[in-house]
Protein backbone atom coordinates (compact mmCIF):
# COMPACT_ATOMS: atom_id res chain seq x y z
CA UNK A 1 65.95 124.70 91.21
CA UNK A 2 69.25 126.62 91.12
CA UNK A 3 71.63 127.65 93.64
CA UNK A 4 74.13 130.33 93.05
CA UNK A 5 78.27 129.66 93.18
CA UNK A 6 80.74 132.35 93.31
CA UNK A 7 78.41 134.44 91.61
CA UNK A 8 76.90 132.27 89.26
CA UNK A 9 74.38 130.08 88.96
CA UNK A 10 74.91 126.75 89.16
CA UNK A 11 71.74 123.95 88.28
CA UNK A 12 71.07 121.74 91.33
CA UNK A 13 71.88 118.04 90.36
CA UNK A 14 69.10 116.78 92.65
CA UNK A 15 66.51 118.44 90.89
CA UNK A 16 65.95 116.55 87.82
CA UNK A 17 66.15 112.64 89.37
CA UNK A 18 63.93 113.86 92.66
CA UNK A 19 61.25 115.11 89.50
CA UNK A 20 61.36 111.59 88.22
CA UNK A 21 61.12 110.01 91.46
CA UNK A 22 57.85 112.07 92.41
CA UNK A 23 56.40 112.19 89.50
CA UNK A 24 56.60 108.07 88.97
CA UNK A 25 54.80 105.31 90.11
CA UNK A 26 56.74 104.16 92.99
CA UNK A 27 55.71 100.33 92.11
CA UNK A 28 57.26 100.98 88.72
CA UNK A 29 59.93 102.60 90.31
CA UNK A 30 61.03 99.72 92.40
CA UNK A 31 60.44 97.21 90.04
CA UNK A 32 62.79 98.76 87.20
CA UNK A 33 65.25 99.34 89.95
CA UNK A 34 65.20 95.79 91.52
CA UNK A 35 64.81 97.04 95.19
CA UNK A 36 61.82 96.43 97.57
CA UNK A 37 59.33 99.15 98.20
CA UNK A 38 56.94 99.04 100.82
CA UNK A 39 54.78 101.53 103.29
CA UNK A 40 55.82 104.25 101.12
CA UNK A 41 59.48 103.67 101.32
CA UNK A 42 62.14 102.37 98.94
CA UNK A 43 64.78 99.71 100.73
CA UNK A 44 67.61 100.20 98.67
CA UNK A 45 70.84 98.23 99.07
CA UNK A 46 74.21 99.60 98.73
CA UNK A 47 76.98 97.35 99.37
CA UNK A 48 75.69 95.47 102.41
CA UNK A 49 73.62 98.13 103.73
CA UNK A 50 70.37 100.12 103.54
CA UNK A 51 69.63 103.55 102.07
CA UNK A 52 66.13 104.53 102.93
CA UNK A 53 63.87 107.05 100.43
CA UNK A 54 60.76 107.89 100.89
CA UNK A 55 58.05 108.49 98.69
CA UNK A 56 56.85 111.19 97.39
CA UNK A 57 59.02 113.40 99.94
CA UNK A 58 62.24 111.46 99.23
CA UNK A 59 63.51 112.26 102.80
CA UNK A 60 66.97 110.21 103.18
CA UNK A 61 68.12 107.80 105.27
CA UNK A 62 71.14 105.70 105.60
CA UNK A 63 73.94 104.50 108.05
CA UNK A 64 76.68 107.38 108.79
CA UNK A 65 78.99 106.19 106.85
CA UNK A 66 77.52 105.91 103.68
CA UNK A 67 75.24 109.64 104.84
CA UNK A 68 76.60 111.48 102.38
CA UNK A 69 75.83 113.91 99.30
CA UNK A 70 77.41 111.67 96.94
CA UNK A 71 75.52 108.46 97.77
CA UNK A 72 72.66 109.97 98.12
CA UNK A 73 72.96 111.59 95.03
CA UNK A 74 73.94 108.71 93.32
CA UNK A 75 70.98 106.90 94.99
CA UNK A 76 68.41 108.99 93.48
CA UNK A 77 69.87 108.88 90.17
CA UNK A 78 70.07 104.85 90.42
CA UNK A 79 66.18 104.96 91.07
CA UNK A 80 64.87 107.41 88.52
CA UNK A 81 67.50 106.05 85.69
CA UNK A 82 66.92 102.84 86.41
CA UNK A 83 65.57 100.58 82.41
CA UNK A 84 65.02 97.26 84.64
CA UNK A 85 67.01 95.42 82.21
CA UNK A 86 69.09 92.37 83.08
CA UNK A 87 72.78 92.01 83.65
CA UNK A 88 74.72 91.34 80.32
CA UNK A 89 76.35 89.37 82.13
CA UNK A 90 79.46 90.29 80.15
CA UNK A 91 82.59 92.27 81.86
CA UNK A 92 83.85 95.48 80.14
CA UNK A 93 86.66 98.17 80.80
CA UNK A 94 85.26 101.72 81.81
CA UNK A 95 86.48 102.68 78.21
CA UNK A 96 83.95 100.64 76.67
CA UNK A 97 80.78 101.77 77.97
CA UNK A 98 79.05 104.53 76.56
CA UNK A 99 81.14 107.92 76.83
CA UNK A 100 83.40 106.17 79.13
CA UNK A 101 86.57 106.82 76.63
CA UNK A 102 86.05 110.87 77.63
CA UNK A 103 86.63 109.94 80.79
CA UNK A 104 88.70 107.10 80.43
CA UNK A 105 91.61 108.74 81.53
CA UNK A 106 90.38 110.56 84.93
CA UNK A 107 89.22 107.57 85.89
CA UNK A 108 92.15 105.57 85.53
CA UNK A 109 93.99 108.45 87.29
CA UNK A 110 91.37 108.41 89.97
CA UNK A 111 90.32 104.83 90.60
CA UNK A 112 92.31 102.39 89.02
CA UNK A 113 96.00 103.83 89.89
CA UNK A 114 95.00 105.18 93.07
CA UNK A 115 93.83 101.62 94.21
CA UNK A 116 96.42 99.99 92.21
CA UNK A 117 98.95 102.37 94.52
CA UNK A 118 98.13 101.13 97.66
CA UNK A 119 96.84 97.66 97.10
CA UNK A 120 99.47 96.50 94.35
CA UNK A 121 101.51 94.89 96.92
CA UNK A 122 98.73 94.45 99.37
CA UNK A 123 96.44 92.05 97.66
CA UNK A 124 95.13 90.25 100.80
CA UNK A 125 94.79 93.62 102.75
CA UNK A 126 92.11 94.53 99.31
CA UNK A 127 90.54 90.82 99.34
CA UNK A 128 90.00 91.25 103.19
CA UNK A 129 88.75 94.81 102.97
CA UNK A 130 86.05 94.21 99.85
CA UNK A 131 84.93 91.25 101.60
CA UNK A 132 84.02 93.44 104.53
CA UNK A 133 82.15 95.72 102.05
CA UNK A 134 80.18 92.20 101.00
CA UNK A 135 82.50 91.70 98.17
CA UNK A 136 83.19 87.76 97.17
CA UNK A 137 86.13 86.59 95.57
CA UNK A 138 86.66 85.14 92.10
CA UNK A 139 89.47 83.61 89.85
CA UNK A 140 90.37 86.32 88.19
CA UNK A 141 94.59 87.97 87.83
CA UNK A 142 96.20 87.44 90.96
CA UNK A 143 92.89 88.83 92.98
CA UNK A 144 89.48 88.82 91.53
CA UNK A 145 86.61 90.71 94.03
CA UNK A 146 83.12 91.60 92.71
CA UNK A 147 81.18 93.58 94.60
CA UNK A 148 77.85 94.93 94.72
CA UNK A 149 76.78 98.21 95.12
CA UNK A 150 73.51 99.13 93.83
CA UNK A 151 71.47 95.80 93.10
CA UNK A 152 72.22 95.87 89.15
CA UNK A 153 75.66 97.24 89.51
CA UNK A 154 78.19 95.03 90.55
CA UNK A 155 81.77 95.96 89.69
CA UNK A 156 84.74 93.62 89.05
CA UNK A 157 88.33 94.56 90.59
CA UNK A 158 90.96 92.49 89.00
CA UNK A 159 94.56 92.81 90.49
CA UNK A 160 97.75 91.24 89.26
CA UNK A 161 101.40 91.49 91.04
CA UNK A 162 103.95 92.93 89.95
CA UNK A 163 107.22 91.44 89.05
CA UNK A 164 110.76 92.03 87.81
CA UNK A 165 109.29 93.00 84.37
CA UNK A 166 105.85 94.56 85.06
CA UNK A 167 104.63 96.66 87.93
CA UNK A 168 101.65 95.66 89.71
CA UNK A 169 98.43 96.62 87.43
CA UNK A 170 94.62 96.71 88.73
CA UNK A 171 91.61 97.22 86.79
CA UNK A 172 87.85 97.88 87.40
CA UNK A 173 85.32 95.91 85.20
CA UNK A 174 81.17 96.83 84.62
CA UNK A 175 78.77 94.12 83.53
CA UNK A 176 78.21 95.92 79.89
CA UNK A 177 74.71 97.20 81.12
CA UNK A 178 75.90 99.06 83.77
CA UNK A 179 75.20 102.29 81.60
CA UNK A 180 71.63 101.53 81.83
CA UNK A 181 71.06 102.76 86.00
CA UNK A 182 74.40 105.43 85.93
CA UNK A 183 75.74 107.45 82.94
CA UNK A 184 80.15 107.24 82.56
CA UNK A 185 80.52 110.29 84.16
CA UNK A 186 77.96 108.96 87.33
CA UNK A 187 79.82 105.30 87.63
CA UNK A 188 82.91 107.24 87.93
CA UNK A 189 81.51 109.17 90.92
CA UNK A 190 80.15 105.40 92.27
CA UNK A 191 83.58 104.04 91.57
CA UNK A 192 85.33 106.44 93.68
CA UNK A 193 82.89 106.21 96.66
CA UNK A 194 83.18 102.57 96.88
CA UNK A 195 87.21 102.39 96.52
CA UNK A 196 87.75 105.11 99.11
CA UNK A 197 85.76 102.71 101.57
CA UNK A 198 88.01 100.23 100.28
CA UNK A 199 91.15 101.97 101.36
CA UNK A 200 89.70 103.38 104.27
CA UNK A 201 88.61 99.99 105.55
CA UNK A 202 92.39 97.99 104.96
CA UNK A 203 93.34 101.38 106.69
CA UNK A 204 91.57 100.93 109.79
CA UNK A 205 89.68 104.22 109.42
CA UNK A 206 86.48 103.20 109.41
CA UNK A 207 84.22 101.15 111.64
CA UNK A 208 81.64 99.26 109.33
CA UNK A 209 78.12 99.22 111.07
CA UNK A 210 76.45 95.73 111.57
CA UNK A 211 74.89 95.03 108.03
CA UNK A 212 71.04 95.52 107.36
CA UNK A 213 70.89 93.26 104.36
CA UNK A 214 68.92 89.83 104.70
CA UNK A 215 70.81 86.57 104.94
């Protein structure tokens, strides 16, 4: 399906994952994807909360703050992409995963620097606001937080403070088979959802919900 933008027609990005998703065995689905699926509904978690899809009429569901067309887009993709393979278990820089150099740059602009801006001094105000998000710390630079978003997508955000010499830096890691559940292009998207809940939440802007994840 197409829709039309200033006069031209522009493909609709849901229309080729919510084929997938219909068209696919929603056992097979779930099981490739590593979420639960049960009474015709997919439980998928997303930080520390649950997105709802249905099956087959993929109706939506999720908690306001996360409602919105980029996570849900995102979530569909995850689902229908999904290869079920297991975590390499083996960080890499956005650069180094497939296509990720073409966007290497936009995403350093995007993420990376615009994190790195307000958190560079502010390393406890970033530790405080992942772990809100369900992130857990680990020795890594001056701050190490991995958190989870999808359930085989965890990213790494490594901080280090600056100093006479060196201005702060921060960088955002992928277990190498992060490429099989999101293209470059689609982890950048995922990247900048999760750090503007990261700023937003150190900001005060934003009220998390009680979390719907078990344990």
């Amino acid at each position: 399906m197409a829709e039309k933008e200033n006069g031209k027609i522009r493909s609709d990005p849901f229309a080729d994952p919510s084929a997938i998703l219909r068209q696919s065995d929603p056992a097979d689905i779930a099981e490739r994807a590593g979420v639960p699926y049960g009474d015709g509904v997919f439980k998928l978690t997303f930080l520390r909360w649950e997105l709802l899809i249905t099956h087959p009429d993929l109706c939506f569901e999720a908690p306001k703050f996360l409602d919105t067309y980029v996570v849900k887009l995102l979530a569909f993709l995850y689902l229908a992409k999904a290869k079920a393979g297991p975590l390499a278990s083996r960080w890499v820089p956005y650069r180094e995963l497939k296509d990720g150099l073409f966007y290497a740059k936009s995403f350093a602009d995007t993420v990376e620097e615009k994190l790195c801006r307000r958190f560079g001094e502010d390393l406890e105000g970033m530790g405080a606001a992942c772990e809100a998000l369900g992130g857990r710390r680990v020795e890594q630079g001056d701050l190490g937080m991995v958190v989870n978003t999808f359930p085989r997508l965890p990213l790494l955000f490594i901080v280090w403070r600056g100093d006479e010499e060196f201005p702060p830096n921060l960088r955002v890691l992928f277990d190498a088979s992060a490429t099989d559940y999101l293209n470059a292009f689609e982890l950048r998207m995922l990247c900048g959802e999760v750090s503007s809940r990261i700023i937003a939440v150190a900001d005060g802007r934003l009220e998390l919900p009680p979390r719907t994840e078990k344990g």
